[in-house]
N, C-alpha and C. Protein backbone atom coordinates (compact mmCIF):
# COMPACT_ATOMS: atom_id res chain seq x y z
N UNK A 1 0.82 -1.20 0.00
CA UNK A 1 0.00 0.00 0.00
C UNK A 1 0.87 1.27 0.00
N UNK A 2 1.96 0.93 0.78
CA UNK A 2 2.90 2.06 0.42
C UNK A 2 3.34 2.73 -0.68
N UNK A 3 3.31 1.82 -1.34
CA UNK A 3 4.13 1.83 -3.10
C UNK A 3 3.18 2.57 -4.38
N UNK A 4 1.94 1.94 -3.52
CA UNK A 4 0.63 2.49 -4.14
C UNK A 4 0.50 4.59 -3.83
N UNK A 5 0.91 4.48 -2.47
CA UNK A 5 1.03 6.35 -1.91
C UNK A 5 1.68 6.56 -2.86
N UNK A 6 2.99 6.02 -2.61
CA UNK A 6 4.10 6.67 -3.48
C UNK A 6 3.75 7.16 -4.99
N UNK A 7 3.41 6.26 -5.60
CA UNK A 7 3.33 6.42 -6.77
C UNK A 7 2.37 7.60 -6.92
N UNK A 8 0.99 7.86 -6.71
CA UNK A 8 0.21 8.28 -6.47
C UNK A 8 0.61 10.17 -5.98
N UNK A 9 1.41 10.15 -4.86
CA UNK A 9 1.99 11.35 -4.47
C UNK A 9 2.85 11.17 -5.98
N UNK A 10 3.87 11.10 -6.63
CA UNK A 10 4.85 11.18 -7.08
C UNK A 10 4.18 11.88 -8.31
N UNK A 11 3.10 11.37 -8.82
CA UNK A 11 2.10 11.88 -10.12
C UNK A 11 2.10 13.35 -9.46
N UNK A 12 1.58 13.74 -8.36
CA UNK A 12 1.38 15.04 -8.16
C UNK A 12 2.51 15.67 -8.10
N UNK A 13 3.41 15.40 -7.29
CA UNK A 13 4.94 15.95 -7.70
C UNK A 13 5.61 16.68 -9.35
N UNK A 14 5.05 15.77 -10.18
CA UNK A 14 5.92 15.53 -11.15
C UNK A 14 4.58 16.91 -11.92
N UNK A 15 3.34 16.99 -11.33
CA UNK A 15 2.02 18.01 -11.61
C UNK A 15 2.94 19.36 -11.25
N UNK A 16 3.46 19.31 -9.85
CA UNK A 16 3.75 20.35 -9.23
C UNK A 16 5.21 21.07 -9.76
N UNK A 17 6.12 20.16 -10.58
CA UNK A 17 7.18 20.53 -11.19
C UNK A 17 6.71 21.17 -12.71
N UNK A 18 5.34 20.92 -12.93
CA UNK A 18 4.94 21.47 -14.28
C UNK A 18 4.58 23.04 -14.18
N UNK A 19 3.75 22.98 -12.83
CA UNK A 19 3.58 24.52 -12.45
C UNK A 19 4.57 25.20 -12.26
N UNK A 20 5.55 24.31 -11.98
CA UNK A 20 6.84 25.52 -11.95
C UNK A 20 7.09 25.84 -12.97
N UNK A 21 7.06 25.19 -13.97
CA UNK A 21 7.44 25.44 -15.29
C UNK A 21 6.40 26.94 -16.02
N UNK A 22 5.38 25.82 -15.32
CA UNK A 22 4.05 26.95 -16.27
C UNK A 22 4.25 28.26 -15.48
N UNK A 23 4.57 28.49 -14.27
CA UNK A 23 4.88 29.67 -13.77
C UNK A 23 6.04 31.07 -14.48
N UNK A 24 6.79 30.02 -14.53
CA UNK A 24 8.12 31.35 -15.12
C UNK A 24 7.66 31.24 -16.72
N UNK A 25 6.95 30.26 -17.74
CA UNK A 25 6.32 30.68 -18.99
C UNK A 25 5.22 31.72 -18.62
N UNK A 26 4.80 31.94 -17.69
CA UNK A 26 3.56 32.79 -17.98
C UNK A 26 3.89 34.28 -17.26
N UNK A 27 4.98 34.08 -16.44
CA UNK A 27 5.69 35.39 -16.31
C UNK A 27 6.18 36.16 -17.40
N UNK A 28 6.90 35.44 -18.16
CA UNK A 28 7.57 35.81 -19.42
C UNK A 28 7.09 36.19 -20.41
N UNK A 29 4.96 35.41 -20.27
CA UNK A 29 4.35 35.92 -21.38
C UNK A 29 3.85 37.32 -20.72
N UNK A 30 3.77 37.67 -19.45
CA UNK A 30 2.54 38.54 -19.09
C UNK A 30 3.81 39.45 -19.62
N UNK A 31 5.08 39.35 -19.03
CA UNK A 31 6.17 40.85 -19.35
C UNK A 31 6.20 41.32 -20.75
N UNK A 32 5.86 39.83 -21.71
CA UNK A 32 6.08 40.51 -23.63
C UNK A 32 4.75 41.55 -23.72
N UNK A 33 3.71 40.83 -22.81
CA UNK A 33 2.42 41.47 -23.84
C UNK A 33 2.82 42.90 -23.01
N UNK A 34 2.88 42.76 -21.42
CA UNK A 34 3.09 44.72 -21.28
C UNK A 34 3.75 45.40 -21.95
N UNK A 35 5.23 44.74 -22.26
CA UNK A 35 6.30 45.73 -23.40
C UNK A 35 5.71 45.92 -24.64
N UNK A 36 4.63 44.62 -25.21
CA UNK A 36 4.62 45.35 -26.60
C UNK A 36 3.14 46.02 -26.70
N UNK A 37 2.25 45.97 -25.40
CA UNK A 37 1.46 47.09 -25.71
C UNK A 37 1.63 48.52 -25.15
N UNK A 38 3.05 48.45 -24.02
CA UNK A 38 2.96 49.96 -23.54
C UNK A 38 3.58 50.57 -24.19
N UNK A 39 4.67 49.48 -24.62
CA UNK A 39 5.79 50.38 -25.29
C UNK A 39 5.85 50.21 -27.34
N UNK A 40 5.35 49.79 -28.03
CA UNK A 40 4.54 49.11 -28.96
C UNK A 40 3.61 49.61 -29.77
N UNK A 41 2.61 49.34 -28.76
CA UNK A 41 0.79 49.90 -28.94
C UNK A 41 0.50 48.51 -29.81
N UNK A 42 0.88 47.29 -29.52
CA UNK A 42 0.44 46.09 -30.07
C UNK A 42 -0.07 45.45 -29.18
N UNK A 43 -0.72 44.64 -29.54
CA UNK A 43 -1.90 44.06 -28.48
C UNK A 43 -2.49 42.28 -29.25
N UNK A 44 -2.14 41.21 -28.76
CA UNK A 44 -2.53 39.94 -29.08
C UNK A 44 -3.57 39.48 -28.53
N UNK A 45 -4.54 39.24 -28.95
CA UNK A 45 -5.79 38.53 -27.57
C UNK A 45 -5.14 37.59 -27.48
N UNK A 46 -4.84 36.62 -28.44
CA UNK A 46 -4.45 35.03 -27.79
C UNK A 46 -3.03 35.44 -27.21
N UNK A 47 -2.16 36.26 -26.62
CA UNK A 47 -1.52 35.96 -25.70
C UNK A 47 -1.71 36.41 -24.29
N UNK A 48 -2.68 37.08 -24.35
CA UNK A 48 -3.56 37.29 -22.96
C UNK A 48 -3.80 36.18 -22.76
N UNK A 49 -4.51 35.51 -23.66
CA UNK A 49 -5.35 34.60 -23.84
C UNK A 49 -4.65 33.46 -22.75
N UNK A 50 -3.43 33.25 -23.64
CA UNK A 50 -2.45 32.14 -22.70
C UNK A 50 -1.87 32.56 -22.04
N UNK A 51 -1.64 33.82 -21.13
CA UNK A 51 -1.49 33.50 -19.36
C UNK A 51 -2.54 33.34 -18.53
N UNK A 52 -3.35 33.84 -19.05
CA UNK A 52 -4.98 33.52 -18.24
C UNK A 52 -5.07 32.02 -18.21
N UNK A 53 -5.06 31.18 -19.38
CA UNK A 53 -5.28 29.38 -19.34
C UNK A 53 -3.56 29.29 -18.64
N UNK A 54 -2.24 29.83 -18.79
CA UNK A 54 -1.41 28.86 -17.51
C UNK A 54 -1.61 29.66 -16.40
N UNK A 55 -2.32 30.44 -16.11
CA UNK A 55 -2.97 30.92 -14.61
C UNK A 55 -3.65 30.16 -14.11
N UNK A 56 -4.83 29.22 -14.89
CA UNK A 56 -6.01 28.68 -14.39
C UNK A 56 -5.05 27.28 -14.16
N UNK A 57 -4.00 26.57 -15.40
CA UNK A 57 -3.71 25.78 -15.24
C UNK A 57 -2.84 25.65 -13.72
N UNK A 58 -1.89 25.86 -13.59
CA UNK A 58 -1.56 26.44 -12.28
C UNK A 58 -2.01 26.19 -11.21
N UNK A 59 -3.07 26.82 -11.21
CA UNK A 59 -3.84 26.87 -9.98
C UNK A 59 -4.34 25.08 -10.07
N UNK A 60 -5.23 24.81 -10.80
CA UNK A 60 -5.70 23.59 -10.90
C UNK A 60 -5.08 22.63 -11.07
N UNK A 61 -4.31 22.31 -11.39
CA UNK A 61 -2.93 21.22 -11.73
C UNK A 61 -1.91 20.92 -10.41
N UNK A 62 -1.92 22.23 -9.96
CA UNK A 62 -0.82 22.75 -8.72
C UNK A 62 -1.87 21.63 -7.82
N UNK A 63 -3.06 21.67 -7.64
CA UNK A 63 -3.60 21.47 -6.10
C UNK A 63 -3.67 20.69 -5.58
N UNK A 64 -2.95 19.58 -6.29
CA UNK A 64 -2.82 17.98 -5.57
C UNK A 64 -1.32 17.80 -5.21
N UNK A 65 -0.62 18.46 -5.94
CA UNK A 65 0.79 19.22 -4.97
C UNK A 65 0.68 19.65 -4.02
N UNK A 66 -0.06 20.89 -4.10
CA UNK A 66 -0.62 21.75 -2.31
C UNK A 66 -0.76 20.73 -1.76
N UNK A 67 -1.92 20.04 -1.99
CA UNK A 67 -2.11 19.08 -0.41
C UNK A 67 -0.92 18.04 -0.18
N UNK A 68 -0.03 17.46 -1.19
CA UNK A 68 1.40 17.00 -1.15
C UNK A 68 1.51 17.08 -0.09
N UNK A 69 2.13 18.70 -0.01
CA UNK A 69 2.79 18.94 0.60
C UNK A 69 2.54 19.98 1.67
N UNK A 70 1.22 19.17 2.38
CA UNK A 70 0.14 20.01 3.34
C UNK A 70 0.27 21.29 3.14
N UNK A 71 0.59 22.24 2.39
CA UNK A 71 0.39 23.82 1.93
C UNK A 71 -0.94 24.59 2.04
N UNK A 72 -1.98 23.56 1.55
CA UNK A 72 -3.37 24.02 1.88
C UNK A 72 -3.85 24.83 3.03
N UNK A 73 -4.47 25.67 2.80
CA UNK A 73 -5.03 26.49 3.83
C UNK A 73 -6.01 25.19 4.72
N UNK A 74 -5.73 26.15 6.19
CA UNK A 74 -6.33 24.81 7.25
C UNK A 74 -6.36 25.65 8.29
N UNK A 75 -7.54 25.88 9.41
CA UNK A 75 -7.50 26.38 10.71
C UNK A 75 -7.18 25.43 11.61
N UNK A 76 -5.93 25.89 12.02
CA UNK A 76 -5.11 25.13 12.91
C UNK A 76 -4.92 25.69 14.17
N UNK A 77 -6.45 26.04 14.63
CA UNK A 77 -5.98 26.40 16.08
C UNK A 77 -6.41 25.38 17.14
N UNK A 78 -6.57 24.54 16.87
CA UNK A 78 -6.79 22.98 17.86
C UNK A 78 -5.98 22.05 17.10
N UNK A 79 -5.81 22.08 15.28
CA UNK A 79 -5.08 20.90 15.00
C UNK A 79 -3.58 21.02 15.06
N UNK A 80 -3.32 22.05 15.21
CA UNK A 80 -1.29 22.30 15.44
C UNK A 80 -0.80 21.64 16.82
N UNK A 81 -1.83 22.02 17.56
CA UNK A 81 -1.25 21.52 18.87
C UNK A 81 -1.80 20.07 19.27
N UNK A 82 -2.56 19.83 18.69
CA UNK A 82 -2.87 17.93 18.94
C UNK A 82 -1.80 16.95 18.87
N UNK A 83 -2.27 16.09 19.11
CA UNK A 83 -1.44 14.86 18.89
C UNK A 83 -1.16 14.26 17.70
N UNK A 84 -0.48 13.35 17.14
CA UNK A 84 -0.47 13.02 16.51
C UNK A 84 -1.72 11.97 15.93
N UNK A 85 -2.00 11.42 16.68
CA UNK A 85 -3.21 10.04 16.05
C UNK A 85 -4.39 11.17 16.26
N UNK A 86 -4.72 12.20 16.93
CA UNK A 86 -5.81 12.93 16.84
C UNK A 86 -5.98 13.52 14.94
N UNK A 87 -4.18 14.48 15.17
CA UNK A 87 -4.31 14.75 13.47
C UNK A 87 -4.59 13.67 12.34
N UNK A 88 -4.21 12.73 12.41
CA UNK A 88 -4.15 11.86 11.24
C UNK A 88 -5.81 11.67 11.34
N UNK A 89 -6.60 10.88 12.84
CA UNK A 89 -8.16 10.77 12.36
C UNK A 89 -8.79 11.85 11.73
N UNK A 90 -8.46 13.11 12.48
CA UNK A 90 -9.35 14.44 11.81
C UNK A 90 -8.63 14.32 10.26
N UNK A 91 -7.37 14.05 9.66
CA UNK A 91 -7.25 14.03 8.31
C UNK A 91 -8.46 12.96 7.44
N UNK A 92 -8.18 11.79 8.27
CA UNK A 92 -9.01 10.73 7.59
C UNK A 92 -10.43 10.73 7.73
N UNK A 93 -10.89 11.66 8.31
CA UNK A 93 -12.81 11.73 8.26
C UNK A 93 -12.75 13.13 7.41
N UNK A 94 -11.75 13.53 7.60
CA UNK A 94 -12.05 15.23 5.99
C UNK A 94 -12.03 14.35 4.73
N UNK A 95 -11.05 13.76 4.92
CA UNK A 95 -10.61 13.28 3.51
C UNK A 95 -11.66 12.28 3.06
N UNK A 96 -12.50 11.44 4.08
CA UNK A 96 -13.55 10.98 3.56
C UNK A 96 -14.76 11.28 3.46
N UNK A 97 -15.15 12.16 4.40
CA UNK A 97 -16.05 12.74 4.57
C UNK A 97 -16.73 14.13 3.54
N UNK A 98 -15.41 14.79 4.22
CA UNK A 98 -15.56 16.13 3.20
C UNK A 98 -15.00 15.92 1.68
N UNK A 99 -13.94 15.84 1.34
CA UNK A 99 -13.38 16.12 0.46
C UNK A 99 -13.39 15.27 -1.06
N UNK A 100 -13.78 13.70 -0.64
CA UNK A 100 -13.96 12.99 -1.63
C UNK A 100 -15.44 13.26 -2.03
N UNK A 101 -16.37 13.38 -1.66
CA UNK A 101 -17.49 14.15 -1.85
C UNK A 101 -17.78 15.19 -2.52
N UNK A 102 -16.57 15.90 -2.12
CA UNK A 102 -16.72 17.74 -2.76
C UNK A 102 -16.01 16.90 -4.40
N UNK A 103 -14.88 15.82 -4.59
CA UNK A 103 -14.15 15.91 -5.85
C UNK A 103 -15.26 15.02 -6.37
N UNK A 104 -16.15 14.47 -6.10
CA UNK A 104 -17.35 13.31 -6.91
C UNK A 104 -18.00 14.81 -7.76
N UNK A 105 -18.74 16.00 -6.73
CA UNK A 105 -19.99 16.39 -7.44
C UNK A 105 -19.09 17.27 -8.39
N UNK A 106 -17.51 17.75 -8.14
CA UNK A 106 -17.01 18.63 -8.97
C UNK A 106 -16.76 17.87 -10.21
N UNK A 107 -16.47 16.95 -10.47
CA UNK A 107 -16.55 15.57 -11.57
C UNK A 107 -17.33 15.36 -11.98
N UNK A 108 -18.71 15.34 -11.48
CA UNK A 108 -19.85 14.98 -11.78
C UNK A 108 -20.79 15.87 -12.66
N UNK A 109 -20.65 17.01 -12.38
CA UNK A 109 -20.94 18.50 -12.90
C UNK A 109 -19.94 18.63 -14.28
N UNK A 110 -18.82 18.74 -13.42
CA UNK A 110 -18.02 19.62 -14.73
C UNK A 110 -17.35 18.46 -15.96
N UNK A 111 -18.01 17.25 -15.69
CA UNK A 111 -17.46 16.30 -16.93
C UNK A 111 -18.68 16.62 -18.13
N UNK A 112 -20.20 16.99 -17.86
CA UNK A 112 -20.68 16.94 -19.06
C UNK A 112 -20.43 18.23 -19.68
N UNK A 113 -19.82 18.99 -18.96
CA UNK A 113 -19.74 21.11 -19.07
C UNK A 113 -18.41 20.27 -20.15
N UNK A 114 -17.47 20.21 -20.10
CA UNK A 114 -16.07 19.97 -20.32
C UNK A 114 -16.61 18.64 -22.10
N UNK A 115 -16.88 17.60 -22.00
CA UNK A 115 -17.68 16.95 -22.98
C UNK A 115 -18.05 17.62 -24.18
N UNK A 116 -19.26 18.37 -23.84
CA UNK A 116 -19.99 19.04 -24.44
C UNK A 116 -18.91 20.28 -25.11
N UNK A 117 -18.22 20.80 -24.70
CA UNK A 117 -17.27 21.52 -24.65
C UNK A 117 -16.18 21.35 -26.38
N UNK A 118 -16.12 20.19 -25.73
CA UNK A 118 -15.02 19.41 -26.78
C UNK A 118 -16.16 18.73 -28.02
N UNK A 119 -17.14 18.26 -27.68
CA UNK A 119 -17.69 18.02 -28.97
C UNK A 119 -18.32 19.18 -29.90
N UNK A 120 -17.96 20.43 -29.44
CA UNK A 120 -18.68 21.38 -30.50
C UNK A 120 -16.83 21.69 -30.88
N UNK A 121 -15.90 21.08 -29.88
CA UNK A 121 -14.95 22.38 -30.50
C UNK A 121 -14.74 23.53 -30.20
N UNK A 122 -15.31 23.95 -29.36
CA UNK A 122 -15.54 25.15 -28.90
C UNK A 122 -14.40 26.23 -28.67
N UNK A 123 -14.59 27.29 -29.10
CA UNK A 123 -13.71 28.31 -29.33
C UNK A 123 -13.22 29.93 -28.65
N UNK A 124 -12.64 30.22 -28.18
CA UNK A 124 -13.17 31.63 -27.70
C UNK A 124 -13.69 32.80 -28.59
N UNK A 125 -14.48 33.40 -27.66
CA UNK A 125 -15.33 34.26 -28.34
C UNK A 125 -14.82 35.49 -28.88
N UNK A 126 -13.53 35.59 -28.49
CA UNK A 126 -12.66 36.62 -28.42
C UNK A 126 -12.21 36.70 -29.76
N UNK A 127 -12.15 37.60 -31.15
CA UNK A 127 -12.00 37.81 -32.28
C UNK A 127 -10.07 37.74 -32.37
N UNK A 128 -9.11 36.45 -32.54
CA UNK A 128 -8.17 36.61 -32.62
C UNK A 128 -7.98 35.75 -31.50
N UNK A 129 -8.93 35.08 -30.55
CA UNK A 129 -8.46 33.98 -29.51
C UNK A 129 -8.15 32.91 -29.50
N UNK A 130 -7.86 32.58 -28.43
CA UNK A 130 -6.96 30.54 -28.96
C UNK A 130 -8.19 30.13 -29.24
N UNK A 131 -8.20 29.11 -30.01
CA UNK A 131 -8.91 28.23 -30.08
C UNK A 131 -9.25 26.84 -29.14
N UNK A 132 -9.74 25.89 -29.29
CA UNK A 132 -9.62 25.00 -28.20
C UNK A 132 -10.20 24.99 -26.78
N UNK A 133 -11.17 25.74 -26.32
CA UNK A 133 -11.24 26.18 -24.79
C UNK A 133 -11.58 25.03 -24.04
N UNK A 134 -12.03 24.21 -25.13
CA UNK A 134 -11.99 22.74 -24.04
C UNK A 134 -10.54 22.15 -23.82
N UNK A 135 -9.70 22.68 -23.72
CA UNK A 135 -8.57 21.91 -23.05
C UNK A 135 -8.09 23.16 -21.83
N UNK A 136 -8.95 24.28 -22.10
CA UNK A 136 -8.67 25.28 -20.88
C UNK A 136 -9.50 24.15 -19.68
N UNK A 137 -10.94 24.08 -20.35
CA UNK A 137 -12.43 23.27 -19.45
C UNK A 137 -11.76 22.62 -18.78
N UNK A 138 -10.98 21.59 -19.67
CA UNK A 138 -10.54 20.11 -19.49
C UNK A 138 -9.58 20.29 -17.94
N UNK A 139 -8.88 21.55 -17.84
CA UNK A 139 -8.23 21.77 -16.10
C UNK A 139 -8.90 21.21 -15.00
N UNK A 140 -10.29 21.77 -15.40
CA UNK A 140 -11.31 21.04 -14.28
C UNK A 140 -11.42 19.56 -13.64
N UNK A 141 -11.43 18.87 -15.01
CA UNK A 141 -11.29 17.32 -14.34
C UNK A 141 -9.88 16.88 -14.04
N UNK A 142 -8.84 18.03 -14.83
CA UNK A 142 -7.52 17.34 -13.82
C UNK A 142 -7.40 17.55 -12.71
N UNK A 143 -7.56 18.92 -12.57
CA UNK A 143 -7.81 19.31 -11.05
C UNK A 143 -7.82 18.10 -10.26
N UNK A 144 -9.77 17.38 -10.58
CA UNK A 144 -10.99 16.87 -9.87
C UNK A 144 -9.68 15.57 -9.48
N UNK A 145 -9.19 15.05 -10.78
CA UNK A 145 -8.29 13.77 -10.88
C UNK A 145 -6.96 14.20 -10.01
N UNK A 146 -6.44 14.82 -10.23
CA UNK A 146 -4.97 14.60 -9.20
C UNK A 146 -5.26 14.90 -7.81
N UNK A 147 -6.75 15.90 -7.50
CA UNK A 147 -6.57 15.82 -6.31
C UNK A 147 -7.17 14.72 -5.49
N UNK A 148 -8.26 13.54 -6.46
CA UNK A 148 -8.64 12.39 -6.18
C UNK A 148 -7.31 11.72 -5.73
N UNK A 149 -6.57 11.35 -6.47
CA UNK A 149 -5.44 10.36 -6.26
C UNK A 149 -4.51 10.84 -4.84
N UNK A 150 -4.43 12.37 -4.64
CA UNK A 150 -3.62 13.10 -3.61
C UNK A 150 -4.50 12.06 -2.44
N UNK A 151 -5.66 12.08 -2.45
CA UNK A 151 -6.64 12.14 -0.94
C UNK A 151 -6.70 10.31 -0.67
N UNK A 152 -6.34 9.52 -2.00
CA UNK A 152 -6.06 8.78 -1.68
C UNK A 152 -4.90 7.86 -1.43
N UNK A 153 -3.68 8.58 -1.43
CA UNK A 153 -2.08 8.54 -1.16
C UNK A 153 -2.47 9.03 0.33
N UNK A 154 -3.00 9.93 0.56
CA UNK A 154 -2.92 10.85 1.96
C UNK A 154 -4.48 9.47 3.27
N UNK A 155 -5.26 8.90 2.54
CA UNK A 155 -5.84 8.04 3.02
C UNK A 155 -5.15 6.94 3.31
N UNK A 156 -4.46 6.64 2.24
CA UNK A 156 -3.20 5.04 2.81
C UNK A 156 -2.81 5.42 3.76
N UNK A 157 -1.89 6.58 3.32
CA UNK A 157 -0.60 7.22 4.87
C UNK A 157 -1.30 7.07 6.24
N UNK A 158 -2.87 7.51 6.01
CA UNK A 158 -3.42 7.75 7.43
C UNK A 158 -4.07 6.98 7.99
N UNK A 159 -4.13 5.61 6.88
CA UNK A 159 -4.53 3.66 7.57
C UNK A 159 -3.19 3.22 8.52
N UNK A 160 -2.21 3.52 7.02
CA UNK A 160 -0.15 3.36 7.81
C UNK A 160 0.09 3.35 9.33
N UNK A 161 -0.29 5.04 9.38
CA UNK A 161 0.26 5.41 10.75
C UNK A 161 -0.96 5.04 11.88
N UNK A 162 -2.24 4.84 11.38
CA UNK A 162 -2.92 4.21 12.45
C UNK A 162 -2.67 2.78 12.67
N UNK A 163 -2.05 2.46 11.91
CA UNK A 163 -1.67 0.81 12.13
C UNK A 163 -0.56 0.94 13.11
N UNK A 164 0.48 1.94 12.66
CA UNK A 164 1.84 1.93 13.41
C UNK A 164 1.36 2.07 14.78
N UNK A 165 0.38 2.96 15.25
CA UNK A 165 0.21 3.59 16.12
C UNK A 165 -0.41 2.35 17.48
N UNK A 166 -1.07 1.68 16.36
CA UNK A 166 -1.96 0.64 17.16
C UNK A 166 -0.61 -0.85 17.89
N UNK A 167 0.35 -0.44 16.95
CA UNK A 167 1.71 -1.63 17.59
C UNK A 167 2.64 -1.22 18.62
């Protein structure tokens, strides 16, 4: 079951080394488009276009990294100072309770939005925009997917250490 975390975390890792990537590309795009419209007076929609989709990507791609590497926002004014087997149960009733729940209806919703999306082709509306916006959509179910697999790497870990705990 370990091998199973691992792998599982390691997918998000290898997510979270992409945002780095997509980060300093979308720095680099936001600095061309200011130079060549302040200084210029030229103006691209589709390269607006694409820091806005590696903004969204980013964010959505990144978030099974965040929880990696517990980064996620969390009120920790009873869980910092607990114990250890207290934190891990309160992890393992969010993670089943809350959170696999919240990634079902976000899946559930945004797979026929995203579908539908891709079978027209769909385009931006923007005169001169990328084309493709279903692979912007399509962020959504990666999101939904890496942070599925995160909660269940982070569910093994927290069977693991209740086992350890129990010897």
């Amino acid at each position: 079951m370990k091998n199973i975390s691992l792998i599982l975390s390691t997918i998000n890792k290898y997510a979270g080394y992409f945002c780095a990537f997509l980060v300093v590309l979308m720095t680099i795009n936001v600095f061309l488009v200011v130079v060549l419209r302040y200084l210029f007076g030229i103006s691209f929609i589709w390269m607006q276009e694409t820091y806005v989709w590696m903004h969204a990507y980013i964010f959505m791609v990144g978030a099974g990294f965040t929880y990696l590497n517990d980064d996620h926002v969390r009120i920790d004014i009873i869980y910092r100072n607990s114990s250890k087997l207290y934190r891990v149960i309160v992890d393992l009733v969010g993670n089943i309770v809350l959170l696999l729940p919240f990634l079902y209806i976000i899946w559930s919703y945004s797979f026929p939005f995203v579908y539908k999306s891709w079978q027209m082709n769909e385009v931006s509306r923007e005169a001169g925009g990328l084309t493709m916006i279903f692979l912007l959509k399509l962020a959504i179910l990666i999101f939904a997917f890496l942070l599925f697999i995160q909660v269940i790497s982070k569910i093994i870990n927290n069977f693991i250490s209740l086992n350890s705990n129990d010897s």
